[in-house]
Protein backbone atom coordinates (compact mmCIF):
# COMPACT_ATOMS: atom_id res chain seq x y z
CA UNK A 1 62.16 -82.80 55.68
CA UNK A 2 63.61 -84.11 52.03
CA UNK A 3 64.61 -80.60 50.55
CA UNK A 4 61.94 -78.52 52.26
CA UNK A 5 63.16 -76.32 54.82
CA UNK A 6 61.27 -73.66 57.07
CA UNK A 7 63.14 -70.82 57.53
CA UNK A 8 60.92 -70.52 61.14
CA UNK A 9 60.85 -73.97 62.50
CA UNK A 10 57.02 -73.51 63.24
CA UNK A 11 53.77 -75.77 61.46
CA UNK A 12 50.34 -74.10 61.47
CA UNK A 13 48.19 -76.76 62.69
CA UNK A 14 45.04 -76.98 59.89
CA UNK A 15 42.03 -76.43 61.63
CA UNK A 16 39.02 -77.52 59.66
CA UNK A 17 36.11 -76.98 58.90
CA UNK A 18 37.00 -73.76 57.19
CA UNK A 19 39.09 -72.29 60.37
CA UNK A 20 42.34 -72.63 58.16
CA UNK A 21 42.22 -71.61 54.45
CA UNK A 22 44.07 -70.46 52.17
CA UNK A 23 44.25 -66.50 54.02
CA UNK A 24 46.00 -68.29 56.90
CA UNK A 25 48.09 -70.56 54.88
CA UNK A 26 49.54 -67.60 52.43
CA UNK A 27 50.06 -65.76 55.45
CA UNK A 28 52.21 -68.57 57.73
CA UNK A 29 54.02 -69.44 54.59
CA UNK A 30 55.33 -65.40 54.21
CA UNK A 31 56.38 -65.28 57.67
CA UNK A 32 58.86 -68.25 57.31
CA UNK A 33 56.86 -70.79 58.38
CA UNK A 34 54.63 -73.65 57.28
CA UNK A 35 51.10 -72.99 56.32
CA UNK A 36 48.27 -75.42 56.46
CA UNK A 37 45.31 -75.95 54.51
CA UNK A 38 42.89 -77.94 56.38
CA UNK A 39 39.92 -80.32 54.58
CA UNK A 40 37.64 -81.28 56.43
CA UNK A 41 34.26 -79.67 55.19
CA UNK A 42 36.13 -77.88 52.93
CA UNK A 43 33.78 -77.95 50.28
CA UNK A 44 30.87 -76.66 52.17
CA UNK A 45 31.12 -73.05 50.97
CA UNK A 46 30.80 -74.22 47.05
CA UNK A 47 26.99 -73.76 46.10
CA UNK A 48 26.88 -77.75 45.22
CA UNK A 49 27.98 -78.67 48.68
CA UNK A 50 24.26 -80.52 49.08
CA UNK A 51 23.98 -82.20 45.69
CA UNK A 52 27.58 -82.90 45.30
CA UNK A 53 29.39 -83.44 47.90
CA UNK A 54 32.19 -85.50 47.11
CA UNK A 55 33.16 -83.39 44.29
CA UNK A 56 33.16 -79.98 45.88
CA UNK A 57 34.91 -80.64 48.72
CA UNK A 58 38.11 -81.56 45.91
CA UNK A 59 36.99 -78.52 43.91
CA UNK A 60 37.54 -76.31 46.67
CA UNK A 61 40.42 -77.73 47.94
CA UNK A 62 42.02 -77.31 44.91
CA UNK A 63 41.15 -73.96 44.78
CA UNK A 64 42.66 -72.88 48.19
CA UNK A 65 45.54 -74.53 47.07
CA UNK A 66 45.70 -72.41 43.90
CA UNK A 67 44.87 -69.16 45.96
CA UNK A 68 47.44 -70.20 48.96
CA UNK A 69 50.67 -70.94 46.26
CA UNK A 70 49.76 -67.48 44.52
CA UNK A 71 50.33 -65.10 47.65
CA UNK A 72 53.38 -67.02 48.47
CA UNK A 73 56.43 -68.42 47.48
CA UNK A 74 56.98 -70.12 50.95
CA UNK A 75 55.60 -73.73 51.94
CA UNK A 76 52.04 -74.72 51.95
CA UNK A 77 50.58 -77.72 53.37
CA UNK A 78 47.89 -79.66 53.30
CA UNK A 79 46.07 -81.64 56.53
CA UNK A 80 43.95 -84.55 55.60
CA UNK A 81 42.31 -86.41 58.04
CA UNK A 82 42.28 -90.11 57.46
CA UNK A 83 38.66 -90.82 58.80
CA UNK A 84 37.62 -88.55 55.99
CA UNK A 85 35.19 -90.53 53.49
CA UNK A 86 36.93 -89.27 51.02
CA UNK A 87 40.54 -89.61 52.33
CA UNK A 88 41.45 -91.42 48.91
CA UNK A 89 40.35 -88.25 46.67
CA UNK A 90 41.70 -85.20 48.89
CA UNK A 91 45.44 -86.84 49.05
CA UNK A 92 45.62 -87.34 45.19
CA UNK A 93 44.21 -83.63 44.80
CA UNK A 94 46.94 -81.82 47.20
CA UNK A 95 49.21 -84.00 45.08
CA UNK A 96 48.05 -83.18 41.78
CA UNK A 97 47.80 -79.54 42.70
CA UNK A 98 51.83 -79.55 43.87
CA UNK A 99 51.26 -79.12 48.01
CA UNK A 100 54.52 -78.95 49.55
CA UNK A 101 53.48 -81.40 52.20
CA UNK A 102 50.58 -83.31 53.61
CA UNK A 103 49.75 -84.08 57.15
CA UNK A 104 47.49 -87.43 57.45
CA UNK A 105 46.21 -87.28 61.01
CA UNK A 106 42.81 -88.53 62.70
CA UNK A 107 43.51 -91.85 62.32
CA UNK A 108 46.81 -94.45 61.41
CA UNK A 109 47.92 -93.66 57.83
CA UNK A 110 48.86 -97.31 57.10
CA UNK A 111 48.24 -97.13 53.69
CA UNK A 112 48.17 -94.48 50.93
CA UNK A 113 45.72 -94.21 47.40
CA UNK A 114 46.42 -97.03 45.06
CA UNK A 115 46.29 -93.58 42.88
CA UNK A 116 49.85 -92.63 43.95
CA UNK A 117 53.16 -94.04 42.28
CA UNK A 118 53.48 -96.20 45.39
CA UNK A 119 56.91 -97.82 43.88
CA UNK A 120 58.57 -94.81 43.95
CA UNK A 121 56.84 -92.04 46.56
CA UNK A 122 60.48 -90.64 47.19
CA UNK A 123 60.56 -89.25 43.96
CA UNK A 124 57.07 -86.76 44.76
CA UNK A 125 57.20 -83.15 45.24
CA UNK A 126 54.59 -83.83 48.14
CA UNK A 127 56.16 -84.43 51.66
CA UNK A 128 54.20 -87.02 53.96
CA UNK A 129 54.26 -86.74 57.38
CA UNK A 130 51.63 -88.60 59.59
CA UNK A 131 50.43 -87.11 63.07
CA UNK A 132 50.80 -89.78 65.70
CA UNK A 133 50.41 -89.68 69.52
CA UNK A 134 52.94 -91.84 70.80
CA UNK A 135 55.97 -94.39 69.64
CA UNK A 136 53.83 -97.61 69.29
CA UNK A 137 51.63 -95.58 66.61
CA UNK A 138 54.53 -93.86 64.91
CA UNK A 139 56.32 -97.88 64.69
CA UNK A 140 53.30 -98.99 63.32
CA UNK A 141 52.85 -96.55 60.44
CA UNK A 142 56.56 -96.52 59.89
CA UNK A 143 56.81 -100.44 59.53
CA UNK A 144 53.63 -100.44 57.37
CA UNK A 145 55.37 -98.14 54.44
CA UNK A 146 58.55 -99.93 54.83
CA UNK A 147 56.64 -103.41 54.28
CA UNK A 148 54.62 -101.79 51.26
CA UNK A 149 56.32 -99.34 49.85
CA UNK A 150 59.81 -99.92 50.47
CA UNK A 151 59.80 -96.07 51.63
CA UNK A 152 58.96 -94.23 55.02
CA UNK A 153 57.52 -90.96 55.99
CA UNK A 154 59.26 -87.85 55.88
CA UNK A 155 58.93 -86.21 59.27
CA UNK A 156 56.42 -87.01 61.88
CA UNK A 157 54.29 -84.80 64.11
CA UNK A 158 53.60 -85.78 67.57
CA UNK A 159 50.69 -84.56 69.27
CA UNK A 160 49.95 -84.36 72.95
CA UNK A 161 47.06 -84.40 75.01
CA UNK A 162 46.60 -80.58 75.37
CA UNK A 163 45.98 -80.06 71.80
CA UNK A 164 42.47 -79.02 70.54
CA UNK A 165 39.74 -80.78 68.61
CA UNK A 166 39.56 -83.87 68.64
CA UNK A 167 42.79 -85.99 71.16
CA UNK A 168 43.75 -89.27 69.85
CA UNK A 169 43.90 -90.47 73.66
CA UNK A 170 41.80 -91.91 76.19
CA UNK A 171 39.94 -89.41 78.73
CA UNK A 172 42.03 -90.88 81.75
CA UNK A 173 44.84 -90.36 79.97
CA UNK A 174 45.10 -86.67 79.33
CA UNK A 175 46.41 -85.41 82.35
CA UNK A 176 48.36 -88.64 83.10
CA UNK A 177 52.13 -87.11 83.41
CA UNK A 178 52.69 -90.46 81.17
CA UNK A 179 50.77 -89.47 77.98
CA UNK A 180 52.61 -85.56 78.93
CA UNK A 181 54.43 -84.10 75.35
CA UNK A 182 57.43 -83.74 76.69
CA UNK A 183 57.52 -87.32 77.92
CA UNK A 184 56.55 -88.67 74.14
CA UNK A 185 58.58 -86.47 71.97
CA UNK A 186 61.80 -88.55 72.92
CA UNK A 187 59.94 -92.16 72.87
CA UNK A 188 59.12 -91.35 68.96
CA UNK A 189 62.41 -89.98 68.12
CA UNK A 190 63.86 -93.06 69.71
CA UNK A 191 61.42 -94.85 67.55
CA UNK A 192 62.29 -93.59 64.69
CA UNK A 193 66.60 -93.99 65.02
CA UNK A 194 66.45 -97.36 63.38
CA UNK A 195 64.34 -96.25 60.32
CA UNK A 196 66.84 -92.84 59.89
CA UNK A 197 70.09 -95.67 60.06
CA UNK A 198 68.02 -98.06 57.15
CA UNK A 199 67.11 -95.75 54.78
CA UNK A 200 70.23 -93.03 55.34
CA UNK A 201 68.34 -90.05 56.04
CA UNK A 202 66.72 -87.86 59.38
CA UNK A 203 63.22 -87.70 59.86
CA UNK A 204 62.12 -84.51 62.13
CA UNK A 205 59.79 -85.02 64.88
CA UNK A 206 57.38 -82.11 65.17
CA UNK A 207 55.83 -81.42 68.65
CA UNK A 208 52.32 -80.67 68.52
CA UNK A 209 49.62 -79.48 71.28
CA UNK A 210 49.41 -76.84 74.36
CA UNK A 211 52.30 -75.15 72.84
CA UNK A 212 52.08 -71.23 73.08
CA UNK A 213 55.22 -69.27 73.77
CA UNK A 214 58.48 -68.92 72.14
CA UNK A 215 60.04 -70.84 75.77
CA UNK A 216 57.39 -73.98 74.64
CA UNK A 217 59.25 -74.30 71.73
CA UNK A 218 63.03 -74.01 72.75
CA UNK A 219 61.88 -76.65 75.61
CA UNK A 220 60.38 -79.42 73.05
CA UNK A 221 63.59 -78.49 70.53
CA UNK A 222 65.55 -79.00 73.27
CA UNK A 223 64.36 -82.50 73.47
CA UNK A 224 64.99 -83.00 70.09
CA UNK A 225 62.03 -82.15 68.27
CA UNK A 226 63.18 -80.34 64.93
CA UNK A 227 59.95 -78.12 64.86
CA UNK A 228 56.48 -77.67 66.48
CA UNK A 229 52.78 -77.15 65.01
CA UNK A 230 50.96 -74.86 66.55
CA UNK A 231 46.84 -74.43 66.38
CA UNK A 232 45.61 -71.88 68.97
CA UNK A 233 47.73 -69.04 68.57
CA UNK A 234 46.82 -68.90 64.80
CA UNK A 235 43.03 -68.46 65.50
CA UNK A 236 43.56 -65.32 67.05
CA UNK A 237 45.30 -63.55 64.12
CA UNK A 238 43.93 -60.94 61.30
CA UNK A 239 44.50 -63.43 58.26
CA UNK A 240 42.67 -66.65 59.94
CA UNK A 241 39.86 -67.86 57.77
CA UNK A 242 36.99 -68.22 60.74
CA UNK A 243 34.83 -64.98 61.51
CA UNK A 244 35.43 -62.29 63.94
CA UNK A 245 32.71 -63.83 66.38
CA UNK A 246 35.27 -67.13 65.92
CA UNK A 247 38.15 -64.99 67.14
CA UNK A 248 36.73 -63.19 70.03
CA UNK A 249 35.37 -66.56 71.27
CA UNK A 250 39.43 -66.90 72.25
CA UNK A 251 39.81 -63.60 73.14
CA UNK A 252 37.20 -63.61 75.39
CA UNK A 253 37.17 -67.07 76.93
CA UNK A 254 39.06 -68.02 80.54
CA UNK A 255 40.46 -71.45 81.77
CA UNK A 256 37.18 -72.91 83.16
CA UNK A 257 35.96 -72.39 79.92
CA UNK A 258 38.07 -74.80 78.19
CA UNK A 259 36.69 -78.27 78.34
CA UNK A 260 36.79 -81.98 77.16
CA UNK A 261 33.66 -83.11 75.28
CA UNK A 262 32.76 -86.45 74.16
CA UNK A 263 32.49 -85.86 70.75
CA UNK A 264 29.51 -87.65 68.16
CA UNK A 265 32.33 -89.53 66.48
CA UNK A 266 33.25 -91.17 69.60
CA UNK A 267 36.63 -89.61 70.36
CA UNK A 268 37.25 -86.92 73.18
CA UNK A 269 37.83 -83.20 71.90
CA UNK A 270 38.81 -80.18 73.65
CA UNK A 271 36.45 -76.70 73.07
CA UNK A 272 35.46 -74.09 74.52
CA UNK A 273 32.09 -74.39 76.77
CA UNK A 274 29.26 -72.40 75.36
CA UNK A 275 25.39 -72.43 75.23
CA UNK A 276 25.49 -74.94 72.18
CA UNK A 277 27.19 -77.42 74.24
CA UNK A 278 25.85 -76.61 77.28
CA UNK A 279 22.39 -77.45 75.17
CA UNK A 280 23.92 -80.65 74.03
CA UNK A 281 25.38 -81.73 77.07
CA UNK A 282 22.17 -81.71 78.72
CA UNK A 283 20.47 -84.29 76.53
CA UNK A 284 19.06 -82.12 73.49
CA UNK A 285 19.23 -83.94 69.70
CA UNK A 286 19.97 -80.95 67.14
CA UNK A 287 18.16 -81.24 64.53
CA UNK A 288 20.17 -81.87 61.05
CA UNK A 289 20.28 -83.58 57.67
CA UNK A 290 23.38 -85.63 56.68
CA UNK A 291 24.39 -84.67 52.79
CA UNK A 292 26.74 -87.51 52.68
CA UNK A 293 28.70 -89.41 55.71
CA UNK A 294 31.89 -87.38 55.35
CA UNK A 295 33.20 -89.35 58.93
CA UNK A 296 33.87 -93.64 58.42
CA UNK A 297 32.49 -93.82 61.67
CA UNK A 298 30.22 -91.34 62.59
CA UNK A 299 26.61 -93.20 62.99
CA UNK A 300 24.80 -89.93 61.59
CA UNK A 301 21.07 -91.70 62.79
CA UNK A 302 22.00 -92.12 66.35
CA UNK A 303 24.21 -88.76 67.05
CA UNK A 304 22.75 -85.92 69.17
CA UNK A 305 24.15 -83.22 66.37
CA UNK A 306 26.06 -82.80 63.34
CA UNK A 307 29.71 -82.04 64.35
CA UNK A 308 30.79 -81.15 60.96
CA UNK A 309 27.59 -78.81 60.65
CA UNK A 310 28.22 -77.20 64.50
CA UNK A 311 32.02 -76.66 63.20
CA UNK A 312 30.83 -74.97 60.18
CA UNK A 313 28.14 -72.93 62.20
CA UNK A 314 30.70 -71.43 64.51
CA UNK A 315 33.46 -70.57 61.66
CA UNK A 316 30.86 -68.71 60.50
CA UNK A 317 30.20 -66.88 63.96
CA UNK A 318 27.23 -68.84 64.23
CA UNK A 319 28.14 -70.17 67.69
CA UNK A 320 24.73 -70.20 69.27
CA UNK A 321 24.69 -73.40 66.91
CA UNK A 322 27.77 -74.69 66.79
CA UNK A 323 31.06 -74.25 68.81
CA UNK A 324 34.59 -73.87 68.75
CA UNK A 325 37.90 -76.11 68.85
CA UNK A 326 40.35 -75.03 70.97
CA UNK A 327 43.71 -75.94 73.08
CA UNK A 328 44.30 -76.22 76.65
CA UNK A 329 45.62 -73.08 76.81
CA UNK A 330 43.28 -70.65 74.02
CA UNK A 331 42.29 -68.63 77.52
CA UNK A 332 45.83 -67.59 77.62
CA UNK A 333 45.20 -65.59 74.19
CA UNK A 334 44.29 -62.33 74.57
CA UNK A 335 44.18 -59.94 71.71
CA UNK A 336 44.44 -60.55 67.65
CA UNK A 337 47.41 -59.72 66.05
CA UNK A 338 48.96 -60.49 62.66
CA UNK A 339 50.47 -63.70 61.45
CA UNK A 340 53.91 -61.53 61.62
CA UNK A 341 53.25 -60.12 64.47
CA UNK A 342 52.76 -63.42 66.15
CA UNK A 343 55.66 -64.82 64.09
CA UNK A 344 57.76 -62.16 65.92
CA UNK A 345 56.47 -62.76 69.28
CA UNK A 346 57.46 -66.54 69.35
CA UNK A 347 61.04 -65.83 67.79
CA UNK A 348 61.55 -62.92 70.61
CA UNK A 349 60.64 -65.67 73.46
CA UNK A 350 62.86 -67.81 72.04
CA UNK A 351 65.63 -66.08 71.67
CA UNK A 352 65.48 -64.60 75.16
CA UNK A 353 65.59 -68.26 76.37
CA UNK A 354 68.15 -69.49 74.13
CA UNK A 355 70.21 -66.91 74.26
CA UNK A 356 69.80 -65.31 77.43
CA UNK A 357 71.31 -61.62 78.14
């Protein structure tokens, strides 16, 4: 990726709202990997969140970046959804504030903030690397910055259909062997051979979603993917940003519990089924104030609840009103351990598979 490289080929998803700070970030970083701040709702723990939205969500983003690059000399990211309001205002700030890379996901990152030196992006600190879900959508970014900017992205992470939060696919097409990771790892690296031959230079592919063991990841390398992002295993670990009530929820959970919701923004998300959603589900409007429309396209007067407000509510171990994100396979977790503990565990399965005894 440029000059960045991880001495642990492994990306800590960013989990928002609040889920992955700078505590989790630091601690990712330390262990050789890549840690991930994530925005959305960031700014909802500043006392101004209500009056001043806008502003506090860059305020404390800049902040966790400032607390995230003092514990740690190792690389610190930045995830920044593109559906975000304020999509514009968050990229400039991760810039400004010298994050090591930025993942723009939730949406086609065809364009970036007229803010940026556009004419020459190569020549940023700041790594770029959209999150796509399959080759059409990586071509189509990739041919938009070569159009505009006479520049591409710098790695690309591909995420399947067993991820958590919200899926950039179609309900039918989850558990379609088509849409399967493994299947569109190689389509995008394929995708991407004619933009590495242009502009002299490789671009990693990073596999993302329903990847847990150390085996996941020599599979998906084996395919060619360069690295792989992983949320779900990161909840469950000491330095993780979201409460103890948060954690457990992962802990404690099986696989019946893990289902597909129709979320209020109109895309489908994976949880974990609780009474919140049960409550939901069966036709209940939450009651809820909208500060500011932090979502493009979330109607916020014709939405049965506030996802941004149930997200924040269950970081906060609030879950009887709100509930938690999670991958198709957070039932598998079963204790909490430390980021290097973790960090150990994945390199041990890996090793055993790649270099078997």
């Amino acid at each position: 990726m440029g000059v960045l490289e991880a001495e642990i080929p492994v990306v800590q998803g960013g989990m928002g709202v609040g889920v992955s700070l700078s505590s989790l970030a630091a601690a990712v970083a330390n262990a050789g990997g890549i840690g991930v701040i994530a925005t959305p709702g960031i700014g909802q723990f500043e006392p101004d969140w209500d009056a001043n939205p806008k502003d506090a969500n860059s305020r404390a983003l800049r902040k966790e970046i400032r607390k995230a690059k003092a514990a740690t000399n190792g690389i610190i990211g930045v995830n920044v959804m593109v559906a975000l309001s304020n999509f514009d205002d968050l990229v400039q700030c991760s810039v400004d504030e010298g994050a090591n890379v930025l993942f723009l996901g939730a949406g086609l990152p065809l364009g970036l903030p007229k803010t940026l030196p556009l004419d020459r992006l190569g020549a940023l600190a700041t790594k770029f690397v959209p999150i796509v879900s399959s080759a059409r959508a990586a071509k189509l970014v990739f041919r938009s910055w070569k159009k505009r900017y006479n520049h591409v992205p710098d790695a690309v992470v591909v995420e399947g259909p067993l991820a958590g939060g919200h899926l950039g696919f179609k309900k039918e097409q989850i558990d379609n062997p088509d849409y399967a990771l493994e299947k569109i790892v190689p389509e995008v690296i394929a995708a991407l051979k004619p933009y590495e031959e242009q502009f002299n230079r490789n671009i990693p592919v990073i596999a993302a979603g329903g990847i847990f063991t150390g085996a996941d990841i020599y599979k998906l390398m084996q395919l060619g993917a360069q690295g792989v992002q992983m949320g779900t295993r990161f909840v469950a670990t000491h330095e993780c940003d979201a409460s103890m009530e948060f954690k457990k929820a992962y802990v404690s959970c099986k696989r019946e519990d893990i289902v597909l919701i129709d979320s209020p923004v109109g895309l489908p998300g994976r949880a974990i089924r609780n009474a919140f959603l049960d409550r939901v589900s069966s036709g209940v409007a939450e009651k809820f104030k909208c500060p500011w429309k932090c979502l493009r396209s979330c109607d916020f007067k014709n939405v049965p609840y506030c996802i941004a407000l149930a997200l924040t509510n269950a970081k906060k171990g609030e879950l009887e009103n709100g509930f938690a994100f999670a991958g198709a396979n957070a039932y598998r977790v079963d204790e909490i351990v430390s980021v290097e503990e973790l960090i150990e565990t994945l390199v041990g399965e890996y090793m055993a598979v790649a270099v078997p005894r």
